[in-house]
N, C-alpha and C. Protein backbone atom coordinates (compact mmCIF):
# COMPACT_ATOMS: atom_id res chain seq x y z
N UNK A 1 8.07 24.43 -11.56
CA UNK A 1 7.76 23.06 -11.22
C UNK A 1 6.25 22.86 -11.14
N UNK A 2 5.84 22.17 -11.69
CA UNK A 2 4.40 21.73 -11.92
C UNK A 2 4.16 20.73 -10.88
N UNK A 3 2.83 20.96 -9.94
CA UNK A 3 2.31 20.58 -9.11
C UNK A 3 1.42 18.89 -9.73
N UNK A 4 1.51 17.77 -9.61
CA UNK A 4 0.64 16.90 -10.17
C UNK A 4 0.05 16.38 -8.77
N UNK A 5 -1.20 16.59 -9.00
CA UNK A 5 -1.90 15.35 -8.13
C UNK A 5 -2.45 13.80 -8.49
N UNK A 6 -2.30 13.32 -7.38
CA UNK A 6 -2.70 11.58 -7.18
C UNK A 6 -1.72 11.39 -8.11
N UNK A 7 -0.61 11.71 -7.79
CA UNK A 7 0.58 10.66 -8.45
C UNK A 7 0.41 9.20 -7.71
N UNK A 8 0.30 8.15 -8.30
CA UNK A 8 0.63 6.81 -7.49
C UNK A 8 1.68 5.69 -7.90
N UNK A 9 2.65 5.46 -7.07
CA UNK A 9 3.71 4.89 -6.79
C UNK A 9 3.45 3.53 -6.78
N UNK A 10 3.86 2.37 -7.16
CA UNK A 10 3.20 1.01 -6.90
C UNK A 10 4.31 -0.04 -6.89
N UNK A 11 4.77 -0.95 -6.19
CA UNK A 11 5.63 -1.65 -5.73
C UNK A 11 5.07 -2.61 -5.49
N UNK A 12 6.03 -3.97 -6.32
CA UNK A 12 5.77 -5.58 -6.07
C UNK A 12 6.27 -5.96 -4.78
N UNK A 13 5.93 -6.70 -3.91
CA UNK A 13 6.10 -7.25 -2.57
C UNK A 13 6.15 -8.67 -2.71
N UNK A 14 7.33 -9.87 -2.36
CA UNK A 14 6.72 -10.90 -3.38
C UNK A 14 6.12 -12.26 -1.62
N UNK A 15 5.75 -11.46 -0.78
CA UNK A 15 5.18 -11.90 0.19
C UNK A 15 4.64 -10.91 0.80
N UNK A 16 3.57 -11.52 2.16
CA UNK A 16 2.56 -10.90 3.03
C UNK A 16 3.58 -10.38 4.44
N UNK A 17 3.17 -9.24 5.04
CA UNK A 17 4.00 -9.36 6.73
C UNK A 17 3.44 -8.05 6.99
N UNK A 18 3.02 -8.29 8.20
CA UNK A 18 2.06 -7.10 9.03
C UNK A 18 3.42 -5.71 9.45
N UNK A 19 4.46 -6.89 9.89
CA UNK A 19 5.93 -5.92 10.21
C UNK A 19 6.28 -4.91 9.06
N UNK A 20 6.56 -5.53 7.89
CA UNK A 20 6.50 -4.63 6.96
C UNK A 20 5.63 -3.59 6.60
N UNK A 21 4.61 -4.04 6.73
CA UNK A 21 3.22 -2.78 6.49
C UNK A 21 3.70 -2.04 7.70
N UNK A 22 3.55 -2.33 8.74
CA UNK A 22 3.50 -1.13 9.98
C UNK A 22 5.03 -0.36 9.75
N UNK A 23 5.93 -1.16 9.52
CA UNK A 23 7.36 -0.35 9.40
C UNK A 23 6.86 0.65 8.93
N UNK A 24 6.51 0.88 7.36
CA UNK A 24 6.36 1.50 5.87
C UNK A 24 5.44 2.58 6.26
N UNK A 25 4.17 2.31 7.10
CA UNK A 25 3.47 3.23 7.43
C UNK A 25 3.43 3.69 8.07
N UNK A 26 4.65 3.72 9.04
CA UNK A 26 5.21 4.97 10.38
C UNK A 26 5.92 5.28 9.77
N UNK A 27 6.69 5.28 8.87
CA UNK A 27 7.94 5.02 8.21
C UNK A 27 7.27 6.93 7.33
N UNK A 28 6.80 6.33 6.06
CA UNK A 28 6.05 7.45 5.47
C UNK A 28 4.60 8.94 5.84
N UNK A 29 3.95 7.55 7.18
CA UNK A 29 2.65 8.48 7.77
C UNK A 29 3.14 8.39 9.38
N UNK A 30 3.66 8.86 10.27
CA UNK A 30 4.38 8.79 11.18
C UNK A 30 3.02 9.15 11.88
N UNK A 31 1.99 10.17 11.68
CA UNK A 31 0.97 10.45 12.66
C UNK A 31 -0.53 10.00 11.88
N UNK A 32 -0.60 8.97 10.99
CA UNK A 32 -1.16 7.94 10.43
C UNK A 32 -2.86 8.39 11.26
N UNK A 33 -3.81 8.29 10.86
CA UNK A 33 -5.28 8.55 11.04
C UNK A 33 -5.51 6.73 11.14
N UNK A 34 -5.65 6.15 12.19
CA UNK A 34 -5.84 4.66 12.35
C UNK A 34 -7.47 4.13 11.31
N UNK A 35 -7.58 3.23 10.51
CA UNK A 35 -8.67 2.65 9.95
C UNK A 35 -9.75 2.52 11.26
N UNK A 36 -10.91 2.54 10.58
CA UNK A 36 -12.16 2.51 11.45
C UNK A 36 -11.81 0.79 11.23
N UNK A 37 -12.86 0.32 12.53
CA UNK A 37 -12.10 -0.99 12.57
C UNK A 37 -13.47 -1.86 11.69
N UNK A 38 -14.41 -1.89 11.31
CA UNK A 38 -15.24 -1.88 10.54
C UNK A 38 -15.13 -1.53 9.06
N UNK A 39 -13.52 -1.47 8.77
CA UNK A 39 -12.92 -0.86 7.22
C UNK A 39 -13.54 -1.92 6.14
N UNK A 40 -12.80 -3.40 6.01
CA UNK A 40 -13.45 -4.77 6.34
C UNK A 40 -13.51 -6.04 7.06
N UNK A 41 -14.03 -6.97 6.66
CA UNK A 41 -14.81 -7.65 7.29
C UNK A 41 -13.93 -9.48 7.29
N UNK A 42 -14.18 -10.15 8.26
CA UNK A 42 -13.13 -11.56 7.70
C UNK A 42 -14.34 -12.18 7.08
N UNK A 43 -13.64 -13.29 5.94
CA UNK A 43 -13.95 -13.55 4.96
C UNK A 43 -14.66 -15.18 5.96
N UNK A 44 -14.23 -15.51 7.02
CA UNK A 44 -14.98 -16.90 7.41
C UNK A 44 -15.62 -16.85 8.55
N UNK A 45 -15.91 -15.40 9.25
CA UNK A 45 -16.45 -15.39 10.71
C UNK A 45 -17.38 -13.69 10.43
N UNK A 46 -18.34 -13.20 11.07
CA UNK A 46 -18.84 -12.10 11.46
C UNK A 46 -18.24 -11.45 12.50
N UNK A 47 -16.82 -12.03 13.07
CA UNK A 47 -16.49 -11.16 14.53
C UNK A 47 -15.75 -10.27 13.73
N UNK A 48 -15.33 -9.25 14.62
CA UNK A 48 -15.23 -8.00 14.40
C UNK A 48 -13.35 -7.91 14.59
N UNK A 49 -12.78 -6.72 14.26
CA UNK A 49 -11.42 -6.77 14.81
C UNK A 49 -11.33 -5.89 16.00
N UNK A 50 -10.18 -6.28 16.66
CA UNK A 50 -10.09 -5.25 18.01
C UNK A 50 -9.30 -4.45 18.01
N UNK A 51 -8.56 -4.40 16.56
CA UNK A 51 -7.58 -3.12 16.75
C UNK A 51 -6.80 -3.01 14.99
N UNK A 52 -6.23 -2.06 14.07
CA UNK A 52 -5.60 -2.27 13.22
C UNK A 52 -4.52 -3.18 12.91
N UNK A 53 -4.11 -3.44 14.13
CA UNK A 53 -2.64 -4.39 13.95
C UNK A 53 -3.36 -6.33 14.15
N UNK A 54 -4.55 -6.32 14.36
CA UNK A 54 -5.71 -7.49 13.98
C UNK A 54 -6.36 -7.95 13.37
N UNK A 55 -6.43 -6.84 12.68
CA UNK A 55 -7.20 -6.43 11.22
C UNK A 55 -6.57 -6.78 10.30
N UNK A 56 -4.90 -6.17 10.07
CA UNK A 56 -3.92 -6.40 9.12
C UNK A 56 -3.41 -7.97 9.62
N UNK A 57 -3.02 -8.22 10.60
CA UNK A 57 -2.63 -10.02 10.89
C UNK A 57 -3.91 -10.41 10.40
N UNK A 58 -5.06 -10.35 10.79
CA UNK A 58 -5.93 -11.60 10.22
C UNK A 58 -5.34 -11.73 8.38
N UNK A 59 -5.23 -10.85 7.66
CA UNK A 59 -5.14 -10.94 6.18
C UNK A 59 -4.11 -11.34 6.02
N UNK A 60 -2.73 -11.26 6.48
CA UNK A 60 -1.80 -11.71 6.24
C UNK A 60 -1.52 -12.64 6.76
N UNK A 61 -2.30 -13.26 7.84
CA UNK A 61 -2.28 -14.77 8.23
C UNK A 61 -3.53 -15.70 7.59
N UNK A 62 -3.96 -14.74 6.78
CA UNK A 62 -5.08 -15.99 5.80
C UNK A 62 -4.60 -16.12 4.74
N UNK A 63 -4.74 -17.09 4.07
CA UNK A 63 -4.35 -17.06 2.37
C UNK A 63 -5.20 -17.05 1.68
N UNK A 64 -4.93 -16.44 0.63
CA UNK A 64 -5.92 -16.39 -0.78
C UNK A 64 -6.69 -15.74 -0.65
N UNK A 65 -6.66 -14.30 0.44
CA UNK A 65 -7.49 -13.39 0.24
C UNK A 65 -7.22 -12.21 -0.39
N UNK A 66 -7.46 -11.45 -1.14
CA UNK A 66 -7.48 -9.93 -1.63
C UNK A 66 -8.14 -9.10 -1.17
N UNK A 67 -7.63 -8.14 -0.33
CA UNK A 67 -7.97 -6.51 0.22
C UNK A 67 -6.87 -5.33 -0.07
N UNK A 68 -7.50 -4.42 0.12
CA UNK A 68 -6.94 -3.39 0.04
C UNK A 68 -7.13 -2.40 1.05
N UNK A 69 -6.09 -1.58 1.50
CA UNK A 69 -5.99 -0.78 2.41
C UNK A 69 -5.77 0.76 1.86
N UNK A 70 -5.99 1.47 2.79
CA UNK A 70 -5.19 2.88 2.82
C UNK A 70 -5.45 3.96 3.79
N UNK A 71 -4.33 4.66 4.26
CA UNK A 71 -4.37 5.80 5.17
C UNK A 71 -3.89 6.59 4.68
N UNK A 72 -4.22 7.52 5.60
CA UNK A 72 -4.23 9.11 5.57
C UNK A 72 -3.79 10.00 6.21
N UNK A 73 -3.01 10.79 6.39
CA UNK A 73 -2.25 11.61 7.35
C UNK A 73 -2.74 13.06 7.24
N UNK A 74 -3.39 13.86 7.95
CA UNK A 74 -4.11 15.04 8.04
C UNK A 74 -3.04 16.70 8.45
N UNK A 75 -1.96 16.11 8.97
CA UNK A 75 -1.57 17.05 9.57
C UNK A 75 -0.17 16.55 9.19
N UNK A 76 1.13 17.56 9.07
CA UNK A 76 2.13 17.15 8.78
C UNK A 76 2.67 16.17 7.68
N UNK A 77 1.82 17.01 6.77
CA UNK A 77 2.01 16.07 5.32
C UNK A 77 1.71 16.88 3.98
N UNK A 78 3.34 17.59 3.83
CA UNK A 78 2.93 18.10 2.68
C UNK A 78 2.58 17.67 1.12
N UNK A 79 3.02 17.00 1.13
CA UNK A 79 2.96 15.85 -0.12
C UNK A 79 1.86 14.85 0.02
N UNK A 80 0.97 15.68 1.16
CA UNK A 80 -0.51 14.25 0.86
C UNK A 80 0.08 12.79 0.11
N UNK A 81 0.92 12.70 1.07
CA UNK A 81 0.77 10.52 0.57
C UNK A 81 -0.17 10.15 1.44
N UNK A 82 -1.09 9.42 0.56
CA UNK A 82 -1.80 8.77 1.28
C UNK A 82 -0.83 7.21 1.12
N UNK A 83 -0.95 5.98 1.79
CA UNK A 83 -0.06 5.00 1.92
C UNK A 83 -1.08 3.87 1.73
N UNK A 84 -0.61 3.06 0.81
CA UNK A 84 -1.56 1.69 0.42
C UNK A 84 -1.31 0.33 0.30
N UNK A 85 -1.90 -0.33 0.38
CA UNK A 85 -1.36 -1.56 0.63
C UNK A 85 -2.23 -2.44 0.37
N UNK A 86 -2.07 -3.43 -1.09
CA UNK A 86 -3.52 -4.43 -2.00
C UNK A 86 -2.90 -5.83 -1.28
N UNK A 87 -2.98 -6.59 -0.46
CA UNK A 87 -2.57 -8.08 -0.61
C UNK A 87 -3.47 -8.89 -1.29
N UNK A 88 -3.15 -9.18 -2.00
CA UNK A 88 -3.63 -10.01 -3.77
C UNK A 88 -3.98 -11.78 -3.23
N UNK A 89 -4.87 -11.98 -3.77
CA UNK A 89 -5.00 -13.79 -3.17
C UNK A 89 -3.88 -14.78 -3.62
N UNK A 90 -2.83 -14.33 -4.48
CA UNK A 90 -1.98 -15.01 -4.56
C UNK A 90 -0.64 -15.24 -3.63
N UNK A 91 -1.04 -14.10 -1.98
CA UNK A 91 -0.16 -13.95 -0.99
C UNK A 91 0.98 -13.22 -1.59
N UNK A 92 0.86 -12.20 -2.47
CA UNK A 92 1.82 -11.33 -2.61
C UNK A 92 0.88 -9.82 -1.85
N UNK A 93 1.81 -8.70 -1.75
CA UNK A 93 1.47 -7.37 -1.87
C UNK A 93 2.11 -6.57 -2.51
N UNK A 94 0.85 -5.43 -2.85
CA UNK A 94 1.71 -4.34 -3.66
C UNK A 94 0.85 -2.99 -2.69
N UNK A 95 2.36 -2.72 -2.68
CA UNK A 95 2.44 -1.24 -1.70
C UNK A 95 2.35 -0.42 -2.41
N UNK A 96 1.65 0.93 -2.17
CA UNK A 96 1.47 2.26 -2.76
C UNK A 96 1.69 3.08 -2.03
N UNK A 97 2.05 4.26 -2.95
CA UNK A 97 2.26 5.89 -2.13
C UNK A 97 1.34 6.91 -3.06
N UNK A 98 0.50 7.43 -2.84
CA UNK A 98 -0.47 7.92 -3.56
C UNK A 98 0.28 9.57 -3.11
N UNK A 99 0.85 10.55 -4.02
CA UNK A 99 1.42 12.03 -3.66
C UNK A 99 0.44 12.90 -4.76
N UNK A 100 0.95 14.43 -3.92
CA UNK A 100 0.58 15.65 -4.87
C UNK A 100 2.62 15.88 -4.75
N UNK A 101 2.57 15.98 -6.06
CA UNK A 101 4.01 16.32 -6.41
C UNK A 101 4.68 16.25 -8.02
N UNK A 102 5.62 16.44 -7.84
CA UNK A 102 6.14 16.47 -9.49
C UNK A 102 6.84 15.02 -9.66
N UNK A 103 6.92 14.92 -10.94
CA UNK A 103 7.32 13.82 -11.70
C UNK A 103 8.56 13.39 -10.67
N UNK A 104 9.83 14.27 -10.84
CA UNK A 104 11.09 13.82 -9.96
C UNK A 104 10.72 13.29 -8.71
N UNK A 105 9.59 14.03 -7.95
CA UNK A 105 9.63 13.28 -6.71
C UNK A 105 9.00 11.95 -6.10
N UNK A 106 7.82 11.91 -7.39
CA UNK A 106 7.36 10.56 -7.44
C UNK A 106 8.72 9.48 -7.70
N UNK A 107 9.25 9.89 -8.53
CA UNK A 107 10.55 8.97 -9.00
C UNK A 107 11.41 8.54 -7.48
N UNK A 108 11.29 9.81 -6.68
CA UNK A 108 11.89 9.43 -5.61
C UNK A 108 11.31 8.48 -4.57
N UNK A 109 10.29 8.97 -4.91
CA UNK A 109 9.51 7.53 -3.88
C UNK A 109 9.46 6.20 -4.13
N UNK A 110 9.50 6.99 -5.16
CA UNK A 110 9.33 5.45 -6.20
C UNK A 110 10.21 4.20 -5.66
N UNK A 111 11.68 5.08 -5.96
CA UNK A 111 12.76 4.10 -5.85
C UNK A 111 13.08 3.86 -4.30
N UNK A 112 12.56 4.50 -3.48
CA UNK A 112 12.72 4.43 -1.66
C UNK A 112 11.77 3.40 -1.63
N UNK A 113 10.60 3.25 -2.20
CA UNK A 113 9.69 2.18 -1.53
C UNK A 113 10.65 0.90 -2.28
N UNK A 114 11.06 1.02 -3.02
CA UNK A 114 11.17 -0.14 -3.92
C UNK A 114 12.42 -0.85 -3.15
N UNK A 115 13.52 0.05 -2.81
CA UNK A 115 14.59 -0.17 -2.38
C UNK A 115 14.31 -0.73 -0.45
N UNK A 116 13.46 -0.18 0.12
CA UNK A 116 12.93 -0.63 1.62
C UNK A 116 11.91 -2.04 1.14
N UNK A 117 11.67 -2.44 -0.25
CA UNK A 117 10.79 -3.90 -0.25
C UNK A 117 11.60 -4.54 -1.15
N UNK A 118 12.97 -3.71 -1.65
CA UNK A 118 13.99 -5.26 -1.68
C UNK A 118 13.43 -5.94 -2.96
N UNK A 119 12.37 -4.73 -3.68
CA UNK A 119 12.55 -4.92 -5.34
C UNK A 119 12.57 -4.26 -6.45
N UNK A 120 12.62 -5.00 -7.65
CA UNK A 120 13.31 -3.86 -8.46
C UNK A 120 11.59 -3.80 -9.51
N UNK A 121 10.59 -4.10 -8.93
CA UNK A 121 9.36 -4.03 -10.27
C UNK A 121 8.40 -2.92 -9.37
N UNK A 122 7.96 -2.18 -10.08
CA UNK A 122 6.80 -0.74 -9.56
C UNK A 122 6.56 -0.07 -10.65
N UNK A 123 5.54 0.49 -11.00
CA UNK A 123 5.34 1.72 -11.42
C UNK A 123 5.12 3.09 -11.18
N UNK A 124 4.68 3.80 -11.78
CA UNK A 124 4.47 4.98 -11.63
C UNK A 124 3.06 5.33 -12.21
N UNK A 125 1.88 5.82 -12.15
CA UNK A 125 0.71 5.50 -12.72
C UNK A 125 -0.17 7.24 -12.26
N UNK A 126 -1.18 7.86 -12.95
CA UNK A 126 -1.76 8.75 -12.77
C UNK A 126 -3.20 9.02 -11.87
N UNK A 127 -3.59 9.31 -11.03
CA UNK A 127 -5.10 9.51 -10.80
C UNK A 127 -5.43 8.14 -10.09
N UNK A 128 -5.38 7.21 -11.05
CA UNK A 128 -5.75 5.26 -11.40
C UNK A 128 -5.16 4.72 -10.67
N UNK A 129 -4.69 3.95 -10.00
CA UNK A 129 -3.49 2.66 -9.84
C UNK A 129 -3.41 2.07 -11.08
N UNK A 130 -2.40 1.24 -11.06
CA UNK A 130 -2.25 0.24 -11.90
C UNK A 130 -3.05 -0.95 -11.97
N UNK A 131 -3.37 -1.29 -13.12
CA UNK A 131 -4.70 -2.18 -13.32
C UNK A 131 -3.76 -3.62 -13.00
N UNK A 132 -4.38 -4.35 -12.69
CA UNK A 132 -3.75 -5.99 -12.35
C UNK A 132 -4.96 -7.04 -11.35
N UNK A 133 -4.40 -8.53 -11.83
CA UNK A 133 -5.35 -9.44 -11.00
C UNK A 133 -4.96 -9.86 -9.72
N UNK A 134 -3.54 -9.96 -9.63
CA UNK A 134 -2.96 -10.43 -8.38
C UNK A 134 -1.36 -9.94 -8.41
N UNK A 135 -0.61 -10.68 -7.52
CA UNK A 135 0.65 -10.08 -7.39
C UNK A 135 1.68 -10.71 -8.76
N UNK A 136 1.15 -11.94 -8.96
CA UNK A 136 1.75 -12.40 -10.43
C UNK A 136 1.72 -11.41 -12.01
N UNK A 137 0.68 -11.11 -11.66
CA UNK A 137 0.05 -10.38 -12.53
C UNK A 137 0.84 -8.75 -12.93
N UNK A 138 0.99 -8.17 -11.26
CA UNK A 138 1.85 -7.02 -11.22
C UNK A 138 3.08 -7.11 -11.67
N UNK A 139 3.74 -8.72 -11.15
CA UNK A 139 4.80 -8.51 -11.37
C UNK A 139 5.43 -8.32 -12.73
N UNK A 140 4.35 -9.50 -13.65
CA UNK A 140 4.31 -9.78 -15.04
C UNK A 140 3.99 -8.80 -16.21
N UNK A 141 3.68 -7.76 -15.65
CA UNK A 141 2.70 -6.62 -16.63
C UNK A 141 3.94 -5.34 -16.27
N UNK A 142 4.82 -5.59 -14.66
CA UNK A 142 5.77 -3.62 -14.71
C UNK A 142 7.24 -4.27 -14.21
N UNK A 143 7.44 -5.47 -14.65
CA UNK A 143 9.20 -6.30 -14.17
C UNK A 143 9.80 -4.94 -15.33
């Protein structure tokens, strides 16, 4: 069995929800390394956030913004997923699972993320993510 790294997993989301992100990322990173809260920045004020779960509501309670996330799990993670999450300005997201693993098991993630976001469009992609402008875009380029 051949070892591949930065396999990345990529899943259409065809809406925003902080519940969902936090499910997904206890869900896969159970002892999750929290974002420095300075990761970024809101797009209409200089104040600061006071915690990750403030950070992720401000974006998913704004529209028409695009960021991207990701964590990291240091300990208890053999399959290095790192866990990702782009919300696109068109108020969609696309979730990622970034692994060191073989083809089959990416496939497996594949279809667990896809099947816990309740769709049937994702890819599978090397090193890269998948190139795209927004969540229309994802959906339109890997349905």
């Amino acid at each position: 069995m051949e070892i591949i790294r930065d396999i990345v997993c990529q899943v259409y989301y065809d809406s925003k929800s902080s519940e969902k992100i936090f499910e997904l990322l206890n869900l896969y990173l159970p002892k999750y390394e929290p974002l420095n809260l300075d990761y970024t920045f809101r797009i209409d004020s200089e104040e600061g956030f006071s915690s990750n779960h403030n950070m992720i509501d401000y974006f998913v309670n704004t529209d028409n913004v695009d960021t991207t996330f990701y964590w990291n799990q240091y300990t208890d993670n053999p399959n290095k997923i790192m866990f990702g999450v782009n919300i696109t300005d068109d108020n969609k997201t696309i979730f990622s699972l970034t692994i060191d693993g073989t083809i089959l098991l990416a496939e497996i993630y594949l279809n667990d993320l896809k099947q816990r976001l309740n769709s049937d469009i994702g890819v599978i992609t090397f090193v890269n993510p998948a190139e795209y402008e927004n969540g229309s875009d994802f959906k339109l380029k890997y349905q």
